[in-house]
C-alpha atoms as a PDB file:
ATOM      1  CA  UNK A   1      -8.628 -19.779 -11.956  1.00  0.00           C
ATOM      2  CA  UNK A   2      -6.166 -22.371 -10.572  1.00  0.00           C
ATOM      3  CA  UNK A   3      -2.942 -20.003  -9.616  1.00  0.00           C
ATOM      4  CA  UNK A   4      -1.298 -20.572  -6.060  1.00  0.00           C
ATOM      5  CA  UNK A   5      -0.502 -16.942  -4.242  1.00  0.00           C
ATOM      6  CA  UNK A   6       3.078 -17.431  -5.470  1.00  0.00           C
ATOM      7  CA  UNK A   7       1.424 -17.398  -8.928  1.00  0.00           C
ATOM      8  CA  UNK A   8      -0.033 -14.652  -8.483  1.00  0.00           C
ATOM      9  CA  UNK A   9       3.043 -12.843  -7.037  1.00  0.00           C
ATOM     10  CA  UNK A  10       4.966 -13.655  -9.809  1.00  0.00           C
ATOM     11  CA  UNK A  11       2.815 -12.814 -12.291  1.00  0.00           C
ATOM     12  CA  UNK A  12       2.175  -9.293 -10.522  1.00  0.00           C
ATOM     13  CA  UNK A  13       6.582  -8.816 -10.208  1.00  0.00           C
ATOM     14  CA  UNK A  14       6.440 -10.140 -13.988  1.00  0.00           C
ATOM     15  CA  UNK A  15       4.034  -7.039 -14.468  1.00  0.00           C
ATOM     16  CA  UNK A  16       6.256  -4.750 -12.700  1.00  0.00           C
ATOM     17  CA  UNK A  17       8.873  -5.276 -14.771  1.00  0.00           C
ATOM     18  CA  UNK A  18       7.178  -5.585 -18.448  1.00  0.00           C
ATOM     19  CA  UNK A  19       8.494  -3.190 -20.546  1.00  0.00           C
ATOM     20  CA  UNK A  20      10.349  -1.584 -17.789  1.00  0.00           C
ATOM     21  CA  UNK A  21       7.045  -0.257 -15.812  1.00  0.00           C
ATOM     22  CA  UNK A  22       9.224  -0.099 -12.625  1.00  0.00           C
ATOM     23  CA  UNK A  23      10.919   2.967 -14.439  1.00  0.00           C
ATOM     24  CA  UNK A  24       8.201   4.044 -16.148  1.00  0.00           C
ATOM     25  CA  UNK A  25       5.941   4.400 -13.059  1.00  0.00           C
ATOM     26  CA  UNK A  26       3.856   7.761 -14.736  1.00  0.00           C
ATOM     27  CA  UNK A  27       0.310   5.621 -14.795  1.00  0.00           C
ATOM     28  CA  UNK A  28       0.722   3.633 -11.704  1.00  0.00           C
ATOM     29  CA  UNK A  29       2.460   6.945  -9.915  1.00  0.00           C
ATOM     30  CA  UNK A  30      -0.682   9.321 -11.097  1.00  0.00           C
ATOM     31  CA  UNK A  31      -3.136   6.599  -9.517  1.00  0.00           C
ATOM     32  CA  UNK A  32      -1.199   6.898  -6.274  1.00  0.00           C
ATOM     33  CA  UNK A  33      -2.433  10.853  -6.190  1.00  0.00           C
ATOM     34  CA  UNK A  34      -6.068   9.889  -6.688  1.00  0.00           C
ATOM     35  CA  UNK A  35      -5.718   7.300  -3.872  1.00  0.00           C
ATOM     36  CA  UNK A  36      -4.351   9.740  -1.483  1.00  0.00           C
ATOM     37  CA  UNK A  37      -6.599  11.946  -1.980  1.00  0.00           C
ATOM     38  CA  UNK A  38      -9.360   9.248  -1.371  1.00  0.00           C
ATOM     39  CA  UNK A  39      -7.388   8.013   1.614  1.00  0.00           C
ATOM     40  CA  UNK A  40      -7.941  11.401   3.615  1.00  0.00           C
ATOM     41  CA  UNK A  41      -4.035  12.015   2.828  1.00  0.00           C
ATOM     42  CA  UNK A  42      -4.800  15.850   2.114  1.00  0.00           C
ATOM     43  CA  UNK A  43      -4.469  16.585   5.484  1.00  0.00           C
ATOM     44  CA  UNK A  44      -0.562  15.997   4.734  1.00  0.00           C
ATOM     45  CA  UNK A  45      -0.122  17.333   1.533  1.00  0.00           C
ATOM     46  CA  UNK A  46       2.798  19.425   0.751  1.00  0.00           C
ATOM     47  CA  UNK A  47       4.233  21.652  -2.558  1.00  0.00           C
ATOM     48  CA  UNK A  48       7.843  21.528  -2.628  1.00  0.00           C
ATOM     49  CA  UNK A  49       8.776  24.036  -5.573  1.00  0.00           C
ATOM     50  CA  UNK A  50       6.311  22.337  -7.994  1.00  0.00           C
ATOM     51  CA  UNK A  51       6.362  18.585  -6.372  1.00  0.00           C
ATOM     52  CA  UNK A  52       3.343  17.821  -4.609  1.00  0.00           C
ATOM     53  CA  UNK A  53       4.107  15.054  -2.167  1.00  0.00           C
ATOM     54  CA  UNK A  54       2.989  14.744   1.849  1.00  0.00           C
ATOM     55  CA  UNK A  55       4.984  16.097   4.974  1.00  0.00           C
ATOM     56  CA  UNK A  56       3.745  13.246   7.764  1.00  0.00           C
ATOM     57  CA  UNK A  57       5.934  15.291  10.234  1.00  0.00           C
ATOM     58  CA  UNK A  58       7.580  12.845  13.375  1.00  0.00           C
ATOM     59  CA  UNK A  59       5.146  10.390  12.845  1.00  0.00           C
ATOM     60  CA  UNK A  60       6.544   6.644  12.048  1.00  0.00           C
ATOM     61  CA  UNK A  61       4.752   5.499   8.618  1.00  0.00           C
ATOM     62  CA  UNK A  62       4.161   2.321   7.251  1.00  0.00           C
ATOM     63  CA  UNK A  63       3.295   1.269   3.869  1.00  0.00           C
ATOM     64  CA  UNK A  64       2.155  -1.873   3.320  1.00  0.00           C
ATOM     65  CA  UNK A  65       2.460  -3.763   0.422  1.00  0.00           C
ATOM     66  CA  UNK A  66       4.190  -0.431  -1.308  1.00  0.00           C
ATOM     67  CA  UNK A  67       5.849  -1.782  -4.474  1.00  0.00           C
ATOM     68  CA  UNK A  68       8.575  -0.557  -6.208  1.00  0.00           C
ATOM     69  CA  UNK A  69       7.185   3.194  -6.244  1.00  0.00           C
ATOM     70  CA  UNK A  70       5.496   3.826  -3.083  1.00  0.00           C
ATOM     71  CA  UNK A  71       4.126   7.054  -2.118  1.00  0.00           C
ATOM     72  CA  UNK A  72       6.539   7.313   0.500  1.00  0.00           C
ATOM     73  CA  UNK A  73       9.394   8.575  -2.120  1.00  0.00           C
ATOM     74  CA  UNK A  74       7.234  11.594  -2.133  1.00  0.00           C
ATOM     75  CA  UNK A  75       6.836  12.112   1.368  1.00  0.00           C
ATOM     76  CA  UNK A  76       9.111  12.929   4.370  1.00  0.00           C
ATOM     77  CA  UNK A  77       8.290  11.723   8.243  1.00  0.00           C
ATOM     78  CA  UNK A  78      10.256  10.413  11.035  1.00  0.00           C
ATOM     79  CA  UNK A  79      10.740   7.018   9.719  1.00  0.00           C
ATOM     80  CA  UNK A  80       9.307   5.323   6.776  1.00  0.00           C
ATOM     81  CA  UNK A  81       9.098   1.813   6.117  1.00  0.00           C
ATOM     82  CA  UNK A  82       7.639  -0.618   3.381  1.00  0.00           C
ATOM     83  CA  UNK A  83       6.525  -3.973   3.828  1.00  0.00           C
ATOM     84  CA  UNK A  84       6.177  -6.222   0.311  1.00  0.00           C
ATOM     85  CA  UNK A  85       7.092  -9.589  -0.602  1.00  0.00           C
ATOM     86  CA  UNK A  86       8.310  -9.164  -4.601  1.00  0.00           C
ATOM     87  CA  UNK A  87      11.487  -9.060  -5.694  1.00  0.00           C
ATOM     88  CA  UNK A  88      12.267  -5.513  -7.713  1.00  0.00           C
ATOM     89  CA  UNK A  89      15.011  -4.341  -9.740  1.00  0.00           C
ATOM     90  CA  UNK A  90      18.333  -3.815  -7.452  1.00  0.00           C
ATOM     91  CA  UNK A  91      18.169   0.471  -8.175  1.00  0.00           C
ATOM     92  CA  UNK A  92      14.243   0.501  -6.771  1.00  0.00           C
ATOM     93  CA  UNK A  93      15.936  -1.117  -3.356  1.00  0.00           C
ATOM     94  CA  UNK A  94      18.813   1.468  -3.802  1.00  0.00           C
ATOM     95  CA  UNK A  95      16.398   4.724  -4.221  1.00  0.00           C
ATOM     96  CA  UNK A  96      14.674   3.675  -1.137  1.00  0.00           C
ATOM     97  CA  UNK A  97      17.787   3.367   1.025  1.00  0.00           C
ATOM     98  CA  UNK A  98      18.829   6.559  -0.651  1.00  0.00           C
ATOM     99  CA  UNK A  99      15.630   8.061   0.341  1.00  0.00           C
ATOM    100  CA  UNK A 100      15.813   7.068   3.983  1.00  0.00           C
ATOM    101  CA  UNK A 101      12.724   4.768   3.139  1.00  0.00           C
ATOM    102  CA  UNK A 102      13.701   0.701   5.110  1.00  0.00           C
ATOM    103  CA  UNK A 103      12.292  -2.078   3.254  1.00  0.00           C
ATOM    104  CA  UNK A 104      11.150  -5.256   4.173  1.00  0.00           C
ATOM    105  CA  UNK A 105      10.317  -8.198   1.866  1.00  0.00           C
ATOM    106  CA  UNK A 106       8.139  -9.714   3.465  1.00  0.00           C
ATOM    107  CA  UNK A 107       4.263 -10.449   2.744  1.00  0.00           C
ATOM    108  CA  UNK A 108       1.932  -7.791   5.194  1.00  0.00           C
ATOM    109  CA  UNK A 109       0.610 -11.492   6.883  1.00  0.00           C
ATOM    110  CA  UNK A 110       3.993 -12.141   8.504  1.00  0.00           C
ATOM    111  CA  UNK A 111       4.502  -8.440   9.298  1.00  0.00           C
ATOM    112  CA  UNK A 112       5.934  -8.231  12.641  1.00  0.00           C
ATOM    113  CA  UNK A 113       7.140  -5.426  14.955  1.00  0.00           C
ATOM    114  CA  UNK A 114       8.511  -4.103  18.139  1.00  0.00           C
ATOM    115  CA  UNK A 115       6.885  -1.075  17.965  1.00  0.00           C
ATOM    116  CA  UNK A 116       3.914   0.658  16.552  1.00  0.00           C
ATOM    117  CA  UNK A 117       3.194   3.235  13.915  1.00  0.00           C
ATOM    118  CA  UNK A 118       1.596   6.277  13.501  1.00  0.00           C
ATOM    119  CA  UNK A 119       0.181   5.851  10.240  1.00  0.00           C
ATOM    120  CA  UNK A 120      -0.427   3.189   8.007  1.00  0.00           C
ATOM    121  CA  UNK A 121      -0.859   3.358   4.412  1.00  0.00           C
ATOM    122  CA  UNK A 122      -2.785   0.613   2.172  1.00  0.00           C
ATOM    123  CA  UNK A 123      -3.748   1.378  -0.945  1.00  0.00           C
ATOM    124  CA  UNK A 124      -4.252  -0.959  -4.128  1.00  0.00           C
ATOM    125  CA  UNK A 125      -2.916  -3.961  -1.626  1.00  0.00           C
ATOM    126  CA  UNK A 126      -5.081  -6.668  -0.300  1.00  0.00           C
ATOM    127  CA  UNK A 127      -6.466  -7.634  -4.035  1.00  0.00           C
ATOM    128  CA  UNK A 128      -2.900  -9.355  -4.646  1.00  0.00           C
ATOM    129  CA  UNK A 129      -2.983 -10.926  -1.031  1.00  0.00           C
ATOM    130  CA  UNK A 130      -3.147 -14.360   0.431  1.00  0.00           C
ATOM    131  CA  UNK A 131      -4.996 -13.572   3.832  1.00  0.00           C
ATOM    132  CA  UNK A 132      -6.767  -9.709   3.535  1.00  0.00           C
ATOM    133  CA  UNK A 133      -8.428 -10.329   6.836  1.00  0.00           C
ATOM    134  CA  UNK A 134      -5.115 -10.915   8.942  1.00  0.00           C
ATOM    135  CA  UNK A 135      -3.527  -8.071   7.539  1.00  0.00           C
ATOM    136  CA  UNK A 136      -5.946  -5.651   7.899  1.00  0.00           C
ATOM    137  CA  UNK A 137      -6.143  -7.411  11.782  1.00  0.00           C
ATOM    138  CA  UNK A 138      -2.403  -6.571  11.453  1.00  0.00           C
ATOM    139  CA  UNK A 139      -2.311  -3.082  10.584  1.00  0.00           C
ATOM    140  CA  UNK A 140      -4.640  -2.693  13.065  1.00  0.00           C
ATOM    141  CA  UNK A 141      -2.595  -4.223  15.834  1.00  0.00           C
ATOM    142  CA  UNK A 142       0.462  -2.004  14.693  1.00  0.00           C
ATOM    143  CA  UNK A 143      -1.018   1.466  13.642  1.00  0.00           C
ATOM    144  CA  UNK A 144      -3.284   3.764  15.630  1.00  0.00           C
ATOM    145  CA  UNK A 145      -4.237   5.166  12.064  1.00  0.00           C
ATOM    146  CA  UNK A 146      -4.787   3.904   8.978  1.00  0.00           C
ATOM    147  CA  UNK A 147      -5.560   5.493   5.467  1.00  0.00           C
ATOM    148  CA  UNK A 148      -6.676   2.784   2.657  1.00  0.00           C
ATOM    149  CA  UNK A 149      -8.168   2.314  -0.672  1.00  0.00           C
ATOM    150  CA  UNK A 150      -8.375  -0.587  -2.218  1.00  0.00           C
ATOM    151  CA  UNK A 151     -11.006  -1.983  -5.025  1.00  0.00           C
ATOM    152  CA  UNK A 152     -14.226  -3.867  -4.241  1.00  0.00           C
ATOM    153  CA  UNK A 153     -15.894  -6.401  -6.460  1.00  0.00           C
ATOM    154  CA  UNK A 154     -13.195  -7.086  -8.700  1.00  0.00           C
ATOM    155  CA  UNK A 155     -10.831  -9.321  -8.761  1.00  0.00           C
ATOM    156  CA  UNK A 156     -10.311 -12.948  -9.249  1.00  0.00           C
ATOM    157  CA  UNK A 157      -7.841 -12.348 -12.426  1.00  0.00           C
ATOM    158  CA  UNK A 158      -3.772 -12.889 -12.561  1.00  0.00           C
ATOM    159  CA  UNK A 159      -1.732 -10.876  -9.694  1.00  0.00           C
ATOM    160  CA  UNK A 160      -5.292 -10.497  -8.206  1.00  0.00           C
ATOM    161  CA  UNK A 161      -6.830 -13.922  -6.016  1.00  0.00           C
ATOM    162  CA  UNK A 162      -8.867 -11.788  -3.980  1.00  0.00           C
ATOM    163  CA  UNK A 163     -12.577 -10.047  -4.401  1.00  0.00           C
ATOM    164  CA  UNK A 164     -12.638  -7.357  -1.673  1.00  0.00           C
ATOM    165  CA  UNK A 165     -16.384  -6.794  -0.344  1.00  0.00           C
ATOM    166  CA  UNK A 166     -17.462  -3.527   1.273  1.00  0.00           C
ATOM    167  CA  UNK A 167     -18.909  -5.622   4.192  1.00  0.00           C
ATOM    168  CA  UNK A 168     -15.796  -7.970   5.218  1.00  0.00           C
ATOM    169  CA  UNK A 169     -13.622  -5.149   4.952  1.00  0.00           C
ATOM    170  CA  UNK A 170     -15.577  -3.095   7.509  1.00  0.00           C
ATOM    171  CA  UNK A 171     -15.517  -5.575   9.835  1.00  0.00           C
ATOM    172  CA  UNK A 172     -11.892  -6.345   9.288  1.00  0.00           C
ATOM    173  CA  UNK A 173     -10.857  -2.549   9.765  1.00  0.00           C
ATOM    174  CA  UNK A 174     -13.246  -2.463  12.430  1.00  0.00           C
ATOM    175  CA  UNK A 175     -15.103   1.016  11.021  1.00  0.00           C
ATOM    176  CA  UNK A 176     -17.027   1.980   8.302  1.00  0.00           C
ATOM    177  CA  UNK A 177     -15.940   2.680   4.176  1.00  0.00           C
ATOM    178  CA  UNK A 178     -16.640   5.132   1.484  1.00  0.00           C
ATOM    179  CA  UNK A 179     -17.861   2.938  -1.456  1.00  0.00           C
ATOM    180  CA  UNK A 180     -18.069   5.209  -5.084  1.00  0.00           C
ATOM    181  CA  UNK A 181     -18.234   2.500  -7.689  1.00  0.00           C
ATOM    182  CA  UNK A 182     -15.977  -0.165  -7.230  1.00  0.00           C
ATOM    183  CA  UNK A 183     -13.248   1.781  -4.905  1.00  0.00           C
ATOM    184  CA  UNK A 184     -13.542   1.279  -1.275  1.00  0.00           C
ATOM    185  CA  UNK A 185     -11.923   3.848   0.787  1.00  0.00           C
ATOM    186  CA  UNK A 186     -11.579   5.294   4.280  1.00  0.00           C
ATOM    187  CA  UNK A 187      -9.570   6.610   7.549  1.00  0.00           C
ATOM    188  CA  UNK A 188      -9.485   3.279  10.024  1.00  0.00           C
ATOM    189  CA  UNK A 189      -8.435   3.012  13.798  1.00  0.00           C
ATOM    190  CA  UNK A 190      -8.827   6.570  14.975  1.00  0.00           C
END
């Protein structure tokens, strides 16, 4: 497959936006749930009147590479921001101001802060990525946790350049992963 990264980005905002998926988010939204859960999110998990979401309390939360729907919209914590480098509709930038949630479009490899977080979330990420070994050196550098899922030997198709392997990405989180299938999960920094 001859696509640069910016191919691939495009083609992965093009996806966001067929037939409106960035408002129809049910599929990708329901996925998010079974990540969590994988993720070791439970720990967090809240039921306001019917609306399962996650309480992370005063702890600073970053989710990288978190789309236009990220699980933060259904979570509350002291501060909540998203790192992602594709251009959305205008409203999914409104909902997250709205929501207290800061953006930053950016890609995850030229993430840099000030200050560290809590938590970081990855989940369904480093596939679509340019460098998955400097971001997960990264999110190591500026979380003391992190909770990720992401897809092992698969890949290599439009919107996706990179095959994840179990092995590289223990050594790049520095621990080891759950593997069931193709789905590589895990708790990292702790």
């Amino acid at each position: 497959m001859n696509m640069t990264w910016q191919d691939h980005q495009q083609w992965e905002a093009e996806w966001h936006m067929h037939n409106n998926n960035c408002a129809n988010s049910y599929n990708e939204e329901t996925k998010q749930y079974n990540y969590a859960h994988k993720m070791g999110l439970d720990r967090f998990i809240t039921n306001w009147f019917g609306a399962k979401g996650w309480d992370f309390g005063d702890n600073l939360v970053l989710d990288v590479g978190g789309g236009p729907y990220s699980l933060l919209l259904k979570s509350k914590a002291k501060k909540m921001v998203i790192v992602d480098p594709c251009t959305y509709p205008n409203w999914t930038q409104v909902r997250y101001k709205e929501c207290g949630i800061e953006v930053i479009k950016k890609k995850a490899e030229d993430m840099d802060f000030n200050y560290h977080f809590d938590i970081i979330l990855c989940y369904n990420v480093l596939q679509h990525t340019e460098n998955p070994e400097l971001i997960c050196k990264k999110m190591l550098e500026y979380g003391a946790t992190i909770y990720f899922f992401d897809w092992v030997g698969v890949g290599n198709t439009p919107g996706h350049p990179q095959v994840l392997e179990a092995e590289k990405l223990d050594m790049w989180l520095n621990g080891k992963g759950t593997v069931e299938g193709n789905a590589y999960f895990g708790v990292f920094g702790v």
